[in-house]
C-alpha atoms as a PDB file:
ATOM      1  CA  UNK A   1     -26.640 -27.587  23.374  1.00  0.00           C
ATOM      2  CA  UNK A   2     -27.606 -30.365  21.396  1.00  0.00           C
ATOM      3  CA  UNK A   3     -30.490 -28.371  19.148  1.00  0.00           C
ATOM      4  CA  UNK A   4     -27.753 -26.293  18.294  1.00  0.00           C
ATOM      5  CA  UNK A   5     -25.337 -28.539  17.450  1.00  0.00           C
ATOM      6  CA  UNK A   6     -27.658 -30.498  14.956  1.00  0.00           C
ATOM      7  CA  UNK A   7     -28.806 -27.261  13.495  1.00  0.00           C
ATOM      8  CA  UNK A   8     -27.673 -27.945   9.608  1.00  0.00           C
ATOM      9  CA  UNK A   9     -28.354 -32.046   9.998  1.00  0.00           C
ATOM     10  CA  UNK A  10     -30.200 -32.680   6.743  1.00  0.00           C
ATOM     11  CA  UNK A  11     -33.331 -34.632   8.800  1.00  0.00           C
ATOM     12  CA  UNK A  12     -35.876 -37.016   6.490  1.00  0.00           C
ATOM     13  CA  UNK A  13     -37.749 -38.819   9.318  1.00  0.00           C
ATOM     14  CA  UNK A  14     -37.788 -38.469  12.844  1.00  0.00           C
ATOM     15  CA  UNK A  15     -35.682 -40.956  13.849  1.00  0.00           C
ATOM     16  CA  UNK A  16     -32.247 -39.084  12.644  1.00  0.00           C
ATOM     17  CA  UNK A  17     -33.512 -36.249  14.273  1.00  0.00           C
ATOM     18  CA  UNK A  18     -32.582 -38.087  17.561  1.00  0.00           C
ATOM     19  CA  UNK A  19     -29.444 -39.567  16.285  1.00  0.00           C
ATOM     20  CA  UNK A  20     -26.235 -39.823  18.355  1.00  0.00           C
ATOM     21  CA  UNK A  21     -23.858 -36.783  17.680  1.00  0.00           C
ATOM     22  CA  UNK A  22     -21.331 -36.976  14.885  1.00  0.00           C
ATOM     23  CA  UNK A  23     -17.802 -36.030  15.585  1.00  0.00           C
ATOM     24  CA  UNK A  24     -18.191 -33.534  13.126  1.00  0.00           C
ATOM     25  CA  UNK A  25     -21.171 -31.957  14.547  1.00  0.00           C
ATOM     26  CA  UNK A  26     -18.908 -31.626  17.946  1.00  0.00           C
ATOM     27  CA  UNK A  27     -16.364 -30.059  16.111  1.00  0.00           C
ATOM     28  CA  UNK A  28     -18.663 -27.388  14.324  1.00  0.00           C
ATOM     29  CA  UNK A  29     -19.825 -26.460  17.734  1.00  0.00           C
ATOM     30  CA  UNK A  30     -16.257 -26.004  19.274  1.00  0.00           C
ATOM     31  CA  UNK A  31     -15.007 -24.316  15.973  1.00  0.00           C
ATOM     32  CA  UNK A  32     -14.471 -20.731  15.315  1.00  0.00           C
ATOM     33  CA  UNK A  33     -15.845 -19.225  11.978  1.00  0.00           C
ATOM     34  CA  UNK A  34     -14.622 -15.684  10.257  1.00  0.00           C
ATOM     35  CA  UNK A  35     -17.443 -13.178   9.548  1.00  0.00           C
ATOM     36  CA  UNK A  36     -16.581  -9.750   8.156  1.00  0.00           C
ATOM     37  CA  UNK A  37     -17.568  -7.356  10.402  1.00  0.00           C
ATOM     38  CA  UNK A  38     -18.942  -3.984   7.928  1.00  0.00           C
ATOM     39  CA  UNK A  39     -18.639  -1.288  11.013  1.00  0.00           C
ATOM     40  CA  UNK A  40     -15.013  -1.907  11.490  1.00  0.00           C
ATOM     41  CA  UNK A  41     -14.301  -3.421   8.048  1.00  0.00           C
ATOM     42  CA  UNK A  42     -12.235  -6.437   9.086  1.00  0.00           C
ATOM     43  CA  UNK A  43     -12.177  -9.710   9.318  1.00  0.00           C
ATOM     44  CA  UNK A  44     -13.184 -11.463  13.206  1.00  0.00           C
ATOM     45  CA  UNK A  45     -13.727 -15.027  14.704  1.00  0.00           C
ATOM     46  CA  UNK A  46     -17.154 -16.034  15.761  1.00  0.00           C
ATOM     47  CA  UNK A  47     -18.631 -18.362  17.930  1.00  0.00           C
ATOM     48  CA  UNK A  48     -21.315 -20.330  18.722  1.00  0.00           C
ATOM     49  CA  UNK A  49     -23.250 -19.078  22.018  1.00  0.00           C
ATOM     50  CA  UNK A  50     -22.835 -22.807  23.739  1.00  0.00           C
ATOM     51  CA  UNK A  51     -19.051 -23.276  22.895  1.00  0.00           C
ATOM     52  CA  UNK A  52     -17.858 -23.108  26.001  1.00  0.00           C
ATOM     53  CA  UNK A  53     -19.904 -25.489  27.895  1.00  0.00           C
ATOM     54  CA  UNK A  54     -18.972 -27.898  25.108  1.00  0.00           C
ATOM     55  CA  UNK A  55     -15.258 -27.397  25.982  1.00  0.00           C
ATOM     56  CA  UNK A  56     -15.889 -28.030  29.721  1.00  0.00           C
ATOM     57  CA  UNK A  57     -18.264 -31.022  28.600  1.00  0.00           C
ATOM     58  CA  UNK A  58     -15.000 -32.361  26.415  1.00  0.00           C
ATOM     59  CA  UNK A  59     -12.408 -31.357  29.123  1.00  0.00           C
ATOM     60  CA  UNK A  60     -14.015 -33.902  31.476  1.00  0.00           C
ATOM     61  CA  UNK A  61     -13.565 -36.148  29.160  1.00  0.00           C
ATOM     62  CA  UNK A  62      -9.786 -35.949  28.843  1.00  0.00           C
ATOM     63  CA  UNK A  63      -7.519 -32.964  30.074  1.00  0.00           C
ATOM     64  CA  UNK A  64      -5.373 -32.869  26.887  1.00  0.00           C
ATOM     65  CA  UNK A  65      -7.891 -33.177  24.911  1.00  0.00           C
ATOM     66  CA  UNK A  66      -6.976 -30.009  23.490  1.00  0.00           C
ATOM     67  CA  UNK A  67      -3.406 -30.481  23.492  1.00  0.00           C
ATOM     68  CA  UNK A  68      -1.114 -29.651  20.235  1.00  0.00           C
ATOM     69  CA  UNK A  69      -0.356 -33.382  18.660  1.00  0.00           C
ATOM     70  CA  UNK A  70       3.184 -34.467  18.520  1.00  0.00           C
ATOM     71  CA  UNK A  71       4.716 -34.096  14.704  1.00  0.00           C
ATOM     72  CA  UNK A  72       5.488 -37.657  13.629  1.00  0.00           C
ATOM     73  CA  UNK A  73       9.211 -37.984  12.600  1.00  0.00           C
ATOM     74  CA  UNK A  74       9.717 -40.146   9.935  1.00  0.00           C
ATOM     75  CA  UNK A  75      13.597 -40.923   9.441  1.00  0.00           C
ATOM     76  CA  UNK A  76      14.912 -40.598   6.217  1.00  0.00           C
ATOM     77  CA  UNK A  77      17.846 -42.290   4.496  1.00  0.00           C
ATOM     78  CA  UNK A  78      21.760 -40.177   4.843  1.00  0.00           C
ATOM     79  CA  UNK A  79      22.968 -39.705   1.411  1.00  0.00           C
ATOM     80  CA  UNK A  80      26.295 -39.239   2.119  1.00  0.00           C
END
């Protein structure tokens, strides 16, 4: 999980090779990407082959993890 996760880290010695995960690196692995696929000439969502053990890994972490955030309301002035 985690060789595939630092796949595209940009490494110059070996000590960022073992460097703590990056929340962005977390969120590439969860992430879906489009590919076009040529036999049935349309678009499709990809995903990485260790996605979901990274979603069980982050649901321990918090149940709602994954839960839709709450728009923030911001009242405005009446004109009236």
């Amino acid at each position: 999980m985690f060789k595939e996760a630092v796949h595209g880290r940009g490494v110059v010695n070996e000590k960022q090779r073992e460097n703590p995960l990056s929340i962005e690196e977390i969120v590439a692995s969860v992430r879906g990407r489009y590919k076009w696929n040529t036999t049935e000439k349309k678009w499709e969502v990809g995903y990485r082959k260790m996605r979901d053990y990274w979603i069980v890994l982050l649901l321990t972490i918090s149940p709602r993890i994954f839960a839709m955030p709450v728009p923030k309301v911001v009242p405005t002035k009446i004109l009236a």
